[in-house]
C-alpha atoms as a PDB file:
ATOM      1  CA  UNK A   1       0.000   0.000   0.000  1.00  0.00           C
ATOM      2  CA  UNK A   2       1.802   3.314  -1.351  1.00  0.00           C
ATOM      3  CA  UNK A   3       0.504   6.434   0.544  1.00  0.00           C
ATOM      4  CA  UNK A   4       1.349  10.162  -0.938  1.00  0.00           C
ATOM      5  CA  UNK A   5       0.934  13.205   0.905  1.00  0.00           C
ATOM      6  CA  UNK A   6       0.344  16.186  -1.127  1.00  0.00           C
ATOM      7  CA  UNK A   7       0.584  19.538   0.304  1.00  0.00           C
ATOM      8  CA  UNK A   8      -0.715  22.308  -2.106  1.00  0.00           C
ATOM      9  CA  UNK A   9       0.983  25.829  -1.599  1.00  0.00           C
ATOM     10  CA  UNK A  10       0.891  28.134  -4.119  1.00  0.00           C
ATOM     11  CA  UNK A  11       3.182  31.687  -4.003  1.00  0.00           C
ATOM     12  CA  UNK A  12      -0.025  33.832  -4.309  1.00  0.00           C
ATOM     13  CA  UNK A  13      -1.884  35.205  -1.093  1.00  0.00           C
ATOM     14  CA  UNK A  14      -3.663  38.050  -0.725  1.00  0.00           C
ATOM     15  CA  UNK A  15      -4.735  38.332   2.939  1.00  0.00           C
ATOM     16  CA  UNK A  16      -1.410  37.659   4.236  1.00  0.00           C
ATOM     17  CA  UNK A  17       1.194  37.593   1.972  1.00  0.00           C
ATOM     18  CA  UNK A  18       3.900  35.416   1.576  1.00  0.00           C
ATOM     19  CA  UNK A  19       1.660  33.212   3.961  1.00  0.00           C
ATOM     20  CA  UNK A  20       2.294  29.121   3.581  1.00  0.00           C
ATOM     21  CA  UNK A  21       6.221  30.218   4.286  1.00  0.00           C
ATOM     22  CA  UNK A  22       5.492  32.914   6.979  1.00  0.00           C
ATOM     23  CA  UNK A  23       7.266  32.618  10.304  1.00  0.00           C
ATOM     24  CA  UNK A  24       5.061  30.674  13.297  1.00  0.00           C
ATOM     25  CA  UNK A  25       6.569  30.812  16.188  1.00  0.00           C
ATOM     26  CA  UNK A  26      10.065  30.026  14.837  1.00  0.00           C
ATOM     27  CA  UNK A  27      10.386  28.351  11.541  1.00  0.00           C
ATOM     28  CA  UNK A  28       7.699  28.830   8.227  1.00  0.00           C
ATOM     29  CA  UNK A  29       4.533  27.362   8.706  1.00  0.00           C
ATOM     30  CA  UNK A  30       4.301  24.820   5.858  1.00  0.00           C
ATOM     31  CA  UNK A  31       7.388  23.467   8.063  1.00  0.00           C
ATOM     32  CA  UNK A  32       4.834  22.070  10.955  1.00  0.00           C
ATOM     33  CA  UNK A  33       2.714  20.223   8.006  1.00  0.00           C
ATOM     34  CA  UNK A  34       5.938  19.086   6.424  1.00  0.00           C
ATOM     35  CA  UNK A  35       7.034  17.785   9.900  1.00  0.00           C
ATOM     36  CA  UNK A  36       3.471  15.927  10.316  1.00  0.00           C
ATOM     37  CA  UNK A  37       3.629  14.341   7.503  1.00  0.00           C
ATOM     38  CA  UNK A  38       7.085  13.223   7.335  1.00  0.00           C
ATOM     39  CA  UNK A  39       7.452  11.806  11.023  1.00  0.00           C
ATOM     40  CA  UNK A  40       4.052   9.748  10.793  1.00  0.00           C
ATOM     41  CA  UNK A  41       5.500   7.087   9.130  1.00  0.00           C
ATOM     42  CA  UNK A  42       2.290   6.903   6.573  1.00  0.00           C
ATOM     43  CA  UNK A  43       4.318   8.024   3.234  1.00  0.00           C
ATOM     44  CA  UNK A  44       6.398   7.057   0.618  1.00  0.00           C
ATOM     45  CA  UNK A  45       6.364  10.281  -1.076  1.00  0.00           C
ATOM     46  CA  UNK A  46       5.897  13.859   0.858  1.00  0.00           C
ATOM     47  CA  UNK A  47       5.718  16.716  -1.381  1.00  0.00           C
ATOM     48  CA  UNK A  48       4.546  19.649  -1.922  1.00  0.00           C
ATOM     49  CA  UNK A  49       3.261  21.320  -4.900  1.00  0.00           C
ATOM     50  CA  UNK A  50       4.031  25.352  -5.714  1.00  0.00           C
ATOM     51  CA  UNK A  51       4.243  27.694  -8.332  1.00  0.00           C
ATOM     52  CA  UNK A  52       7.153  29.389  -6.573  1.00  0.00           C
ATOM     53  CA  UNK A  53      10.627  28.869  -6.081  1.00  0.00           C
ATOM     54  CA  UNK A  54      11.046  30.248  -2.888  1.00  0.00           C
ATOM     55  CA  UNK A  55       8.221  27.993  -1.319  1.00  0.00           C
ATOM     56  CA  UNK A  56       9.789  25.429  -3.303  1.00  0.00           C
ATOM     57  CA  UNK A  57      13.151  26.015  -1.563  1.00  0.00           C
ATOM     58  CA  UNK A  58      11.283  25.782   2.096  1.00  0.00           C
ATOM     59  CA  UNK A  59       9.918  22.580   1.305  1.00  0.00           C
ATOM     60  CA  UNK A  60      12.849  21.290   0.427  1.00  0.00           C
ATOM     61  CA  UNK A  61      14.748  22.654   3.276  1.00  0.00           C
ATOM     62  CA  UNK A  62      12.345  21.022   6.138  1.00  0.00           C
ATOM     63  CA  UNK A  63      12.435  17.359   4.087  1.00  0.00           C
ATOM     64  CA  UNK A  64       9.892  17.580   1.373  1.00  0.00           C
ATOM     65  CA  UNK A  65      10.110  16.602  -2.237  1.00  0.00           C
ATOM     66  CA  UNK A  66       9.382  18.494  -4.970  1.00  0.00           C
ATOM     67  CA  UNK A  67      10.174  17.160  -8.135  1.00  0.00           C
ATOM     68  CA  UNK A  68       8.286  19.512 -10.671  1.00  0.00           C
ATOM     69  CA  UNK A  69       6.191  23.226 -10.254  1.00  0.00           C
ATOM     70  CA  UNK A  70       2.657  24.051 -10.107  1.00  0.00           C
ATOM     71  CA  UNK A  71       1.636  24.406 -13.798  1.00  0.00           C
ATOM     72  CA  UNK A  72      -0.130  27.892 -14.112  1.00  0.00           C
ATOM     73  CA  UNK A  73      -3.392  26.398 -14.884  1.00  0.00           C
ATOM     74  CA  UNK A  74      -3.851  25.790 -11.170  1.00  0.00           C
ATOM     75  CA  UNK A  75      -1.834  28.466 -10.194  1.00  0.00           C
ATOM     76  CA  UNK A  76      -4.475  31.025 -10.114  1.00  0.00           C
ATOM     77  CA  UNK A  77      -7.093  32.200  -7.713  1.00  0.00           C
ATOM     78  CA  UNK A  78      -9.555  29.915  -9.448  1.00  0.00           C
ATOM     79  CA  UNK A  79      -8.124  26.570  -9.358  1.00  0.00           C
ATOM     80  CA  UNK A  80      -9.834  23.812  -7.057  1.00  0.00           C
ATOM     81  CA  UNK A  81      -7.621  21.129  -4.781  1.00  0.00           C
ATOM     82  CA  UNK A  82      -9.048  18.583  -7.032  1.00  0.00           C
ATOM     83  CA  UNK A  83      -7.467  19.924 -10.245  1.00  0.00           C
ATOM     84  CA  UNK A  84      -4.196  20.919  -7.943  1.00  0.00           C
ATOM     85  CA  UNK A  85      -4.284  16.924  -6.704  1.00  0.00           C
ATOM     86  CA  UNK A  86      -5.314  15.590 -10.515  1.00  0.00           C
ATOM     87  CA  UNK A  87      -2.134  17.397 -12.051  1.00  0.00           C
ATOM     88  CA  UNK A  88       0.279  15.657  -9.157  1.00  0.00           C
ATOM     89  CA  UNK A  89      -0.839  12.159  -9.587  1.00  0.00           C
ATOM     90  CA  UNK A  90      -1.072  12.422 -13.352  1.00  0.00           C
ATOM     91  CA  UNK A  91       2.789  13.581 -13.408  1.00  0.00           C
ATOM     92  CA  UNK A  92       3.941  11.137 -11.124  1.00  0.00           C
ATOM     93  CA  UNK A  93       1.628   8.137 -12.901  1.00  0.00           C
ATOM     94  CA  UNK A  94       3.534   9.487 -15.979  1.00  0.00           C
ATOM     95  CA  UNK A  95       6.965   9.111 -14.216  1.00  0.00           C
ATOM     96  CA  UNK A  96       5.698   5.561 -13.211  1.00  0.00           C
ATOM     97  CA  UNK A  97       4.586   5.980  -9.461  1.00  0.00           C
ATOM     98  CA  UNK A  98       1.308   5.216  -8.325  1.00  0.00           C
ATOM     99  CA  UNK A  99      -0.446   5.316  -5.191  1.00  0.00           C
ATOM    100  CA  UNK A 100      -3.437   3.687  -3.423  1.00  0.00           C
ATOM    101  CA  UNK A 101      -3.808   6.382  -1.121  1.00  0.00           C
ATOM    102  CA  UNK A 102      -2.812  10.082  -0.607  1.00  0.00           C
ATOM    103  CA  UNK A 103      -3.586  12.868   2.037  1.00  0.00           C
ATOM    104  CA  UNK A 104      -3.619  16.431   0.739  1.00  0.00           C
ATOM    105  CA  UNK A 105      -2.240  18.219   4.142  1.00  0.00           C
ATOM    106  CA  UNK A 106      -2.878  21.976   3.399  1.00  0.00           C
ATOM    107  CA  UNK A 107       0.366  23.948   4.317  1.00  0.00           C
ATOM    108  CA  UNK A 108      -1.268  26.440   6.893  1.00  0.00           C
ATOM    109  CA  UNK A 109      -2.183  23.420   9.432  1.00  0.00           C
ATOM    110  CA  UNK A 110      -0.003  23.970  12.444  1.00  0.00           C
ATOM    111  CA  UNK A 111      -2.377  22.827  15.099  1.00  0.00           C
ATOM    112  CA  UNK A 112      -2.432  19.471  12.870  1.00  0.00           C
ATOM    113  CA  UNK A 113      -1.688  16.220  14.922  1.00  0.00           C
ATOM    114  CA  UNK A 114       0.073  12.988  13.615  1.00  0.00           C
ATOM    115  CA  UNK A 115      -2.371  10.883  15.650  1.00  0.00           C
ATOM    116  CA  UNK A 116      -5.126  12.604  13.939  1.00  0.00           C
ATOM    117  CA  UNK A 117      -3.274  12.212  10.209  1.00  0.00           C
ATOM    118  CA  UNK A 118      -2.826   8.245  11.299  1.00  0.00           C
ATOM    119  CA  UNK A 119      -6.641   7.898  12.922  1.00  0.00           C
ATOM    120  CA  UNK A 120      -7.787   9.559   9.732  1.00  0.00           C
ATOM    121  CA  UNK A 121      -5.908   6.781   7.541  1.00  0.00           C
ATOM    122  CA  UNK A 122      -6.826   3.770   9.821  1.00  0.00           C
ATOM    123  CA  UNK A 123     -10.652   5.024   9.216  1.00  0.00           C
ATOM    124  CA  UNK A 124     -10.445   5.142   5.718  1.00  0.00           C
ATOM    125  CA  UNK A 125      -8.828   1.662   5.157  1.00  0.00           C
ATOM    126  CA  UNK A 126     -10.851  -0.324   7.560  1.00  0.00           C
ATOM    127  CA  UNK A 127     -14.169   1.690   6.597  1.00  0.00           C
ATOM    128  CA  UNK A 128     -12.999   1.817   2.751  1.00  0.00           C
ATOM    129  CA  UNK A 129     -14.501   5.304   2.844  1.00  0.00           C
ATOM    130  CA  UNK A 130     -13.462   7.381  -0.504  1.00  0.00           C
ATOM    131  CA  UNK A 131     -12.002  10.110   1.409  1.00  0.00           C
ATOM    132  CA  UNK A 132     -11.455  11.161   5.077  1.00  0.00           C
ATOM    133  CA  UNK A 133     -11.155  14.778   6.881  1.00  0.00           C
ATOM    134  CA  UNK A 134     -11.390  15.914  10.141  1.00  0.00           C
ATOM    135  CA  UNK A 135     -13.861  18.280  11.302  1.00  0.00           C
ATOM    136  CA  UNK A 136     -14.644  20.773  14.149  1.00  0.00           C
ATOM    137  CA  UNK A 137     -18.271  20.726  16.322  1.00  0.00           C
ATOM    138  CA  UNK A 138     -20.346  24.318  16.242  1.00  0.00           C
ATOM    139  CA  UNK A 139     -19.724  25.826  19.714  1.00  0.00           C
ATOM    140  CA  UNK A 140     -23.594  26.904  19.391  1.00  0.00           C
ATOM    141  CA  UNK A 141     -26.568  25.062  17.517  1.00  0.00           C
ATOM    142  CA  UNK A 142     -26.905  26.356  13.653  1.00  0.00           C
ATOM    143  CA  UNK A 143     -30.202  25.703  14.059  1.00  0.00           C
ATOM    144  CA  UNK A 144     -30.777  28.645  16.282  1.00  0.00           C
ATOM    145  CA  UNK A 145     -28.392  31.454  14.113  1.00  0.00           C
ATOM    146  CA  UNK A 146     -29.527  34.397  12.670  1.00  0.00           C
ATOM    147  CA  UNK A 147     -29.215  36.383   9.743  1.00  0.00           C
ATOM    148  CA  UNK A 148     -29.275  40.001   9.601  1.00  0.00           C
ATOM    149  CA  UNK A 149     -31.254  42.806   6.887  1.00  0.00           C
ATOM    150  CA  UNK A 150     -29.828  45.865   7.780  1.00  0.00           C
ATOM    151  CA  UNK A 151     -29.803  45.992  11.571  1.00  0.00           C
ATOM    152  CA  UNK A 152     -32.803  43.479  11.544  1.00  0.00           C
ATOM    153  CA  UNK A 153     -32.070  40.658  13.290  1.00  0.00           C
ATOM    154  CA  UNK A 154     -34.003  37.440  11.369  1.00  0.00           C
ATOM    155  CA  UNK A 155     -33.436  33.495  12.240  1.00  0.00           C
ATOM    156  CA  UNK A 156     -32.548  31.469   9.862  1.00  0.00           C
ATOM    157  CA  UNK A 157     -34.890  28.537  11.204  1.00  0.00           C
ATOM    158  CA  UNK A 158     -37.530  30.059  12.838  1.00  0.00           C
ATOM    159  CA  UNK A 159     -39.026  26.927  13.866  1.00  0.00           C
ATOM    160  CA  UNK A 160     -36.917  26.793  16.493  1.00  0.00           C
ATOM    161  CA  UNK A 161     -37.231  29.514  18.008  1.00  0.00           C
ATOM    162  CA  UNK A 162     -38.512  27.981  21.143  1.00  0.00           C
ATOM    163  CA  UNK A 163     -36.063  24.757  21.006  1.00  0.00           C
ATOM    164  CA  UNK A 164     -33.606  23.981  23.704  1.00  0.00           C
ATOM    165  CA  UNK A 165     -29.973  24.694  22.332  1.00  0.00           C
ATOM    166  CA  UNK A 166     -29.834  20.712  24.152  1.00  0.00           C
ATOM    167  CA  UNK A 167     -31.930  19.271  21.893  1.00  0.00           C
ATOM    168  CA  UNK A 168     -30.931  20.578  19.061  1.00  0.00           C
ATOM    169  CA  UNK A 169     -28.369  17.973  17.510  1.00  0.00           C
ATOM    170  CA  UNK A 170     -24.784  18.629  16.700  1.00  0.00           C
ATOM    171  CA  UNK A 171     -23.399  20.466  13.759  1.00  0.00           C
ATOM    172  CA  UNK A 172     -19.666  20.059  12.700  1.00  0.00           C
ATOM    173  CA  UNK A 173     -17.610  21.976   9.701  1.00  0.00           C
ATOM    174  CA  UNK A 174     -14.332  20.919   8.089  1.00  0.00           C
ATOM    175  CA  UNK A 175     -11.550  21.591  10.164  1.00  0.00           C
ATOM    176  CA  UNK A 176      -9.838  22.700   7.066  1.00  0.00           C
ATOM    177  CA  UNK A 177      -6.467  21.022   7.658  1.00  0.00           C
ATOM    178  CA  UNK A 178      -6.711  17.379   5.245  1.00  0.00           C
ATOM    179  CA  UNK A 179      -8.073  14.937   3.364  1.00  0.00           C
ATOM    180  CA  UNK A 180      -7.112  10.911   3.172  1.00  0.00           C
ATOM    181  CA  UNK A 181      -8.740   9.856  -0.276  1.00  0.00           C
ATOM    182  CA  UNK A 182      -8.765   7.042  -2.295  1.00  0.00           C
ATOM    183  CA  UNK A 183      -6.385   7.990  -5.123  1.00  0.00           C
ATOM    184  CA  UNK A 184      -8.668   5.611  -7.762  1.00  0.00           C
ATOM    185  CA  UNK A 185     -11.756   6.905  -6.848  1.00  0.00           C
ATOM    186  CA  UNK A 186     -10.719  10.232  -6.665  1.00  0.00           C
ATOM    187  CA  UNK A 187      -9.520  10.459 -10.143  1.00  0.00           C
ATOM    188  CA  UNK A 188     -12.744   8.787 -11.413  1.00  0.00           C
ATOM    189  CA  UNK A 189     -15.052  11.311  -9.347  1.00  0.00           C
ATOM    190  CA  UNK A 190     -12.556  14.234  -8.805  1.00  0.00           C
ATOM    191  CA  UNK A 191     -14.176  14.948  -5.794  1.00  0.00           C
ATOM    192  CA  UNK A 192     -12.980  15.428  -1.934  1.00  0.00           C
ATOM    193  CA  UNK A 193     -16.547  14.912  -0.496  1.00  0.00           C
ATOM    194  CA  UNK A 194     -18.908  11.993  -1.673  1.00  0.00           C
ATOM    195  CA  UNK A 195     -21.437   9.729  -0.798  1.00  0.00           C
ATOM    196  CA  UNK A 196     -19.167   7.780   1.301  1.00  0.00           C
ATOM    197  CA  UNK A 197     -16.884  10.684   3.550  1.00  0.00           C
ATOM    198  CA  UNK A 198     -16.033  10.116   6.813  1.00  0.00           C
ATOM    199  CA  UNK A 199     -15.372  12.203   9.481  1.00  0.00           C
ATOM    200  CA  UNK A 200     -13.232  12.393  12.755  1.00  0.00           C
ATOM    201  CA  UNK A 201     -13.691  15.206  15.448  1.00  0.00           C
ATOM    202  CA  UNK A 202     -11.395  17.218  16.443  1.00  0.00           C
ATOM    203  CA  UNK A 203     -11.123  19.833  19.873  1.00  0.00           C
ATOM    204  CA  UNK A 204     -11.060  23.627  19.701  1.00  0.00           C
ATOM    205  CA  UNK A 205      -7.342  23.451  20.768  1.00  0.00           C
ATOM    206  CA  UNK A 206      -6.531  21.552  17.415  1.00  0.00           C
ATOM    207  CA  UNK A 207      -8.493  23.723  15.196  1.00  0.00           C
ATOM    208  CA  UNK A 208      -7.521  27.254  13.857  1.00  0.00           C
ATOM    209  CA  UNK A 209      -8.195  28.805  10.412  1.00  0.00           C
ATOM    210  CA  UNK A 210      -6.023  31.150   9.680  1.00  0.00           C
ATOM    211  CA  UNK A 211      -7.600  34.054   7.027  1.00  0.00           C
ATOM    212  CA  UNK A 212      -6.010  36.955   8.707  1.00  0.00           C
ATOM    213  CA  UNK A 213      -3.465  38.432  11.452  1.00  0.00           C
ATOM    214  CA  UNK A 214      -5.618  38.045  14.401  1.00  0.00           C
ATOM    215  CA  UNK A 215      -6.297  34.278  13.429  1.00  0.00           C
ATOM    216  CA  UNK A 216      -2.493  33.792  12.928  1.00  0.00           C
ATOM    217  CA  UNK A 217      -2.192  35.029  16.435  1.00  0.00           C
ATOM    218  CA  UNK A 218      -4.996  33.179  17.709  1.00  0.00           C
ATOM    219  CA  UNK A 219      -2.971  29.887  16.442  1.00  0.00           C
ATOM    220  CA  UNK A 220       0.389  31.052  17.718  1.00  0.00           C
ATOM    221  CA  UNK A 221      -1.768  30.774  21.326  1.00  0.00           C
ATOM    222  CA  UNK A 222      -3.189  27.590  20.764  1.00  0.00           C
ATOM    223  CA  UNK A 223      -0.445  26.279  19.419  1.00  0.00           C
ATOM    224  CA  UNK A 224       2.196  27.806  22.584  1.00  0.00           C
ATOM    225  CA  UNK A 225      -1.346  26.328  25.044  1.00  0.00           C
ATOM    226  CA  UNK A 226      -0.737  22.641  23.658  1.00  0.00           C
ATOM    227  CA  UNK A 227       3.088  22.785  24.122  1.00  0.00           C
ATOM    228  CA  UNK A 228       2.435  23.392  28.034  1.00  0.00           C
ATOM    229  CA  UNK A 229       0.537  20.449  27.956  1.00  0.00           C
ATOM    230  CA  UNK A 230       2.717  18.621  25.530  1.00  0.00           C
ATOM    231  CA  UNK A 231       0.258  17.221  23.190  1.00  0.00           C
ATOM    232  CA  UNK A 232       1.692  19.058  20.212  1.00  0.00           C
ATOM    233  CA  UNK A 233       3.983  16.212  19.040  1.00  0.00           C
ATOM    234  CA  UNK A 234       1.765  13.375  18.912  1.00  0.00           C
END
């Protein structure tokens, strides 16, 4: 069973520039997703694909392979992680290397846990789910948010306005840090979420997306929290 992890990190940010190689707390950030991957023992091939040389000079740096650049039809702002994923597994099918299995480990995933990247994997195999991400449980029922018209404050399900937030059941969104798939399935759908996706929860202290400065901070924090308890290396 040949395993691939993919990390996608492309030169171009606009939010926070320079961001998949900005420092966190120490060394660049894809470093931490580099690390992951490496050191869980799940891989034959780690690598990362970029448009940019600098990036591409990182990766190398902290272990990381990367044996060709980011073409620049998914270079732009429009291309999807499937088309990103499609072009690395069709170059490396042309160079003669397949894989059953790969995990495409986004580069701004610092929180991201090598016992999560390995309970991930074991659920996928024994499950034989196509793909595999972890996800994060609304602090607050969706059921009972609001949307606003001007200043008018207007719930989105009104029928529960009256509901218990206890009864309401649990919502959960991606955690937004990877994906185990099914590398045959994936190039016959081209999809990261199917009929048959499973999921594995993750805590508030392992979960941080990172869009701007204060969530960078925010991360830094959770990230500094975790290393007091020392449950940032598992």
């Amino acid at each position: 069973m040949k395993n691939i992890a993919i990390i996608p990190a492309r030169g171009g940010s606009k939010r926070i520039p320079r961001k998949n190689i900005k420092d966190f707390l120490g060394k660049p950030i894809i470093a931490y997703s580099i690390e992951a991957a490496l050191h869980s023992g799940l891989f034959e091939e780690v690598m990362v694909s970029t448009d940019d040389e600098e990036i591409a000079a990182v990766a190398k740096k902290y272990g990381a392979n990367v044996p060709f650049l980011r073409s620049s039809a998914t270079s732009d702002d429009f291309a999807t992680t499937a088309s990103v994923l499609t072009e690395v597994l069709q170059e490396y099918a042309t160079a003669g290397a397949n894989f059953e299995y790969g995990c495409c480990l986004y580069p701004t995933a610092p929180l991201v846990k090598i016992t999560s990247i390995k309970e991930a994997f074991e659920l996928t195999t024994s499950q034989q789910y196509h793909t595999v991400f972890p996800v994060l449980r609304y602090s607050y029922p969706i059921w009972r948010s609001l949307t606003m018209v001007g200043d008018k404050a207007l719930m989105n399900c009104p029928e529960h306005l009256l509901s218990r937030s206890q009864d309401l059941p649990a919502s959960f969104h991606d955690a937004g840090q990877f994906y185990w798939f099914n590398v045959k399935v994936f190039m016959e759908k081209q999809e990261l979420f199917t009929n048959n996706t499973g999921a594995i929860e993750l805590s508030e202290l392992e979960v941080q997306d990172i869009d701007n400065l204060s969530d960078w901070k925010l991360a830094e924090l959770k990230y500094s929290l975790r290393a007091t308890e020392g449950t940032n290396n598992e």
